[in-house]
Protein backbone atom coordinates (compact mmCIF):
# COMPACT_ATOMS: atom_id res chain seq x y z
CA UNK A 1 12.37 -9.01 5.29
CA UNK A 2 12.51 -11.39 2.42
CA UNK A 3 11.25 -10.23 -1.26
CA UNK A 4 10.53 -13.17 -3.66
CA UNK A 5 8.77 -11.55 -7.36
CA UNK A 6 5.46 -9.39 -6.05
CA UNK A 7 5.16 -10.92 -2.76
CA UNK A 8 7.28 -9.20 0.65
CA UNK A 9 7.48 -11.18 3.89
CA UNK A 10 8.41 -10.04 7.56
CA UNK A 11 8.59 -12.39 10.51
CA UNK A 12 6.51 -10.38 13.69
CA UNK A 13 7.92 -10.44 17.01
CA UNK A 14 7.22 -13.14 19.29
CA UNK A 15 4.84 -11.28 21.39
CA UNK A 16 2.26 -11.95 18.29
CA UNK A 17 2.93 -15.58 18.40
CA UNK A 18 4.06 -17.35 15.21
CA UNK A 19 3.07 -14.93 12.46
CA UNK A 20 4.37 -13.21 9.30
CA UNK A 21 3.74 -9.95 7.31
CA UNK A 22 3.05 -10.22 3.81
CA UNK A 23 3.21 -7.22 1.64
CA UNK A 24 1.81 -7.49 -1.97
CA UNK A 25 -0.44 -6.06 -4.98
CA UNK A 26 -4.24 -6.82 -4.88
CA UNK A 27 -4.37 -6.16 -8.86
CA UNK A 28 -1.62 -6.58 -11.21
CA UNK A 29 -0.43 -3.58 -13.52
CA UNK A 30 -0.76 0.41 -13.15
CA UNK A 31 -4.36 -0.41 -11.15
CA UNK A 32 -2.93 -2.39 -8.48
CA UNK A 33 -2.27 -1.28 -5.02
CA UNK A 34 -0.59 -2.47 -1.85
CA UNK A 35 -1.76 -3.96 0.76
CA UNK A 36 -0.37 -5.86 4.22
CA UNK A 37 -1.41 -8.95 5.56
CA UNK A 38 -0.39 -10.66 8.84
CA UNK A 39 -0.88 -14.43 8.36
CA UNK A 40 -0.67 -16.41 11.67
CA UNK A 41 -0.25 -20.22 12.28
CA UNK A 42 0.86 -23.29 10.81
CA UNK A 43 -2.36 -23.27 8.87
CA UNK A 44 -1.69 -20.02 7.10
CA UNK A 45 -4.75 -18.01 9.10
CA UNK A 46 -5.37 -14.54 7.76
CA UNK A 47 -5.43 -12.39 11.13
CA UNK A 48 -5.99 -8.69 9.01
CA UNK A 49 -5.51 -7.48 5.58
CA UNK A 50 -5.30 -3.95 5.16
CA UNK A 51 -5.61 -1.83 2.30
CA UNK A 52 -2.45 0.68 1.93
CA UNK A 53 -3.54 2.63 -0.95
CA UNK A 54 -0.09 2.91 -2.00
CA UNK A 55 1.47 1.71 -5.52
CA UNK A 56 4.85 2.52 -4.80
CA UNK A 57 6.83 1.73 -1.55
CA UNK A 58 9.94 3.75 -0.40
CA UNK A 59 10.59 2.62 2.72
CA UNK A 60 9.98 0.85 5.68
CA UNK A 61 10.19 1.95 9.40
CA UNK A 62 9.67 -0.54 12.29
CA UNK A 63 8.72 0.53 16.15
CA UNK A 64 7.62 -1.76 18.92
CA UNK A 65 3.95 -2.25 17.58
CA UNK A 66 3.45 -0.84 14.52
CA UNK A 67 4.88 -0.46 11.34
CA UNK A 68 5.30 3.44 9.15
CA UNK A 69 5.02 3.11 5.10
CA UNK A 70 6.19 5.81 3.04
CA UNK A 71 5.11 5.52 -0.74
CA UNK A 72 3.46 6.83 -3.53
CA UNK A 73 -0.14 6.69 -5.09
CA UNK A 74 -0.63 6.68 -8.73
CA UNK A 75 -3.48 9.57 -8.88
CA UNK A 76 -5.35 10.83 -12.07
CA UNK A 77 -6.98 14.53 -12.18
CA UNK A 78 -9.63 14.86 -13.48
CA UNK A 79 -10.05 16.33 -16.82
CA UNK A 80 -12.09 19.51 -17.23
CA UNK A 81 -15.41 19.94 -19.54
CA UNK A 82 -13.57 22.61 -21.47
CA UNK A 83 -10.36 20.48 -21.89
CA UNK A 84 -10.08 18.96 -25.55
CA UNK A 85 -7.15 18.59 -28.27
CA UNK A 86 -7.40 20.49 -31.45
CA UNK A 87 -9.09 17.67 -33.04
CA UNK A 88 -11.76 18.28 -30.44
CA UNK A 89 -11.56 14.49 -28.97
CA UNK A 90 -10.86 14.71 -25.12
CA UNK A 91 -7.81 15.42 -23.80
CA UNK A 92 -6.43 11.90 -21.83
CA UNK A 93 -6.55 12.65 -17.91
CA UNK A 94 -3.32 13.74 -16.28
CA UNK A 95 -1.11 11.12 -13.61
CA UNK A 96 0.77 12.74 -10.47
CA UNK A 97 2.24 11.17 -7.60
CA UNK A 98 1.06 11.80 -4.01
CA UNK A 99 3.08 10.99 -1.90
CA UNK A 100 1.97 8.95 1.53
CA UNK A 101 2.87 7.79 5.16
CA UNK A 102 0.84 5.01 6.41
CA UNK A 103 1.36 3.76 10.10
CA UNK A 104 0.01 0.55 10.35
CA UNK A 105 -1.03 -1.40 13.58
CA UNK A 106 0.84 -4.89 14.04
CA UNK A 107 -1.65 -6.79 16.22
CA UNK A 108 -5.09 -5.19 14.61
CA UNK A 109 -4.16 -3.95 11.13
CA UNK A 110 -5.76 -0.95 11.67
CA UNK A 111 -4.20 2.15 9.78
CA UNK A 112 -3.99 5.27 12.46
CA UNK A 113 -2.61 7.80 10.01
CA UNK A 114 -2.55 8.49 6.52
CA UNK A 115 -0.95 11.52 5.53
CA UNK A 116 -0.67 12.99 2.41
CA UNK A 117 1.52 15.69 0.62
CA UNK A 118 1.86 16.61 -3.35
């Protein structure tokens, strides 16, 4: 894999053809999330673009066909009715970390698991 500023790339094995992975944000900042594309060709061709959901990566695992993400996602609770600061304003929602495996599809980009655990 190659890493150059927000932007990942992977070269797929030959039984794709000529292709490459590239991993990256769809929004920059603390909204932002990851997501994979495979790009095929000489002419750049998006074949998929999938939507990880994650907005930290931890690691990669590679198989034959497919491809396992484990990350984080950024989630905020929500902030009960009841829940205000002594000045009575709103209290400001809480962040967590889920933590998530993603097993991604090489040749359709479909995601066949998603697991999640707090």
């Amino acid at each position: 894999m190659k890493s150059s500023g927000s932007k990942t790339t992977c070269v797929v094995p030959s039984r794709y053809g000529v292709c490459v992975l590239v991993l990256y944000f769809d929004k920059l900042g603390a909204k932002g999330r990851l997501k994979l594309a495979r790009v095929a060709g000489r002419a750049g061709r998006v074949v998929w673009d999938a939507g990880l959901r994650l907005t930290e990566l931890a690691s990669v695992m590679r198989g034959p066909s497919d491809l396992v993400l484990l990350g984080s996602e950024r989630v905020h609770a929500p902030v009960a009715e009841g829940d205000a600061t002594e000045q009575g304003a709103r209290a400001p929602p809480q962040l967590s970390l889920h933590t998530r495996l993603v097993r991604v599809d090489i040749g359709s980009g479909a995601l066949a698991a998603r697991m999640r655990w707090e």
